[in-house]
Protein backbone atom coordinates (compact mmCIF):
# COMPACT_ATOMS: atom_id res chain seq x y z
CA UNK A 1 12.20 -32.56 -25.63
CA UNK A 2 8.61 -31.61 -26.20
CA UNK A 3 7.93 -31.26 -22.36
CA UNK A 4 11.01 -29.46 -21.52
CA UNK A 5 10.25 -26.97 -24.15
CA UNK A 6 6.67 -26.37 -22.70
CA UNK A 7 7.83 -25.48 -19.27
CA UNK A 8 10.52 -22.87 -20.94
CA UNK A 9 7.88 -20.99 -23.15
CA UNK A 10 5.22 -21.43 -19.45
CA UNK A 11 8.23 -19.86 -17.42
CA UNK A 12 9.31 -17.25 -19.92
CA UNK A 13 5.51 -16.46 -20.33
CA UNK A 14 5.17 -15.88 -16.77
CA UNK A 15 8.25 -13.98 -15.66
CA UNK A 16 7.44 -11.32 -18.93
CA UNK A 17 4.05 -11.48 -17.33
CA UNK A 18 4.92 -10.49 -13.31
CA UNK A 19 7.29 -8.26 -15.19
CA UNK A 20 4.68 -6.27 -16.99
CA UNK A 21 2.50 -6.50 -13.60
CA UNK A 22 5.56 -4.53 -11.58
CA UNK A 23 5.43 -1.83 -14.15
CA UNK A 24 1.98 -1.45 -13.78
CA UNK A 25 1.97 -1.50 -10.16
CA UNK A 26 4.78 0.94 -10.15
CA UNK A 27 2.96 3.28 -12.63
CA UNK A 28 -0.48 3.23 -10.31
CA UNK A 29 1.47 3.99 -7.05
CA UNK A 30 3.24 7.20 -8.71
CA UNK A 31 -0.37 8.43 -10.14
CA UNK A 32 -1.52 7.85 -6.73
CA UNK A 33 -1.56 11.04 -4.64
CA UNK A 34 -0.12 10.51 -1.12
CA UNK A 35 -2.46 9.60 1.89
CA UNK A 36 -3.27 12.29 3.82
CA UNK A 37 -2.60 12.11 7.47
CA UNK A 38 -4.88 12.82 10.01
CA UNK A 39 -4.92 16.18 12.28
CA UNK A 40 -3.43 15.68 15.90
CA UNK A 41 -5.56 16.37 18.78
CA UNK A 42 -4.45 20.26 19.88
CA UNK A 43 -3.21 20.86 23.93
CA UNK A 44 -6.69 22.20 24.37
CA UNK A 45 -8.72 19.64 23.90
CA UNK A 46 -7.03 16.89 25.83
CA UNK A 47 -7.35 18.76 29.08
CA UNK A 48 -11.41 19.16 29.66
CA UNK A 49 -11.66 15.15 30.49
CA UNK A 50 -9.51 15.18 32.54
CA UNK A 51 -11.27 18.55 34.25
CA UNK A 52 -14.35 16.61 33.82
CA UNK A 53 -12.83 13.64 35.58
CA UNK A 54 -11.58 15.88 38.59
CA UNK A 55 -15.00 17.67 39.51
CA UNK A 56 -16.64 14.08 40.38
């Protein structure tokens, strides 16, 4: 009985352990301000290679 009892208290000690490490993760993500997404390229600017491309 000794060994089953061991690998009850190991797997109750790890799901109460990946259950306090969810919490945590969920708590970081929500104190985590949102990426910021980069600027698109504007109609102008695409253009002038494509100029440069066509005086060669």
């Amino acid at each position: 009985m000794g060994q089953q009892h061991r690998r009850t208290v190991k797997r109750r000690r790890r799901t109460s352990y990946l259950e306090r490490k969810k919490v945590k993760a969920k708590e970081a993500a929500a104190s985590r301000p949102a990426p910021k997404t980069k600027a698109k390229k504007t109609a102008a600017a695409a253009p002038a290679p494509a100029a440069a491309a066509a005086a060669k």
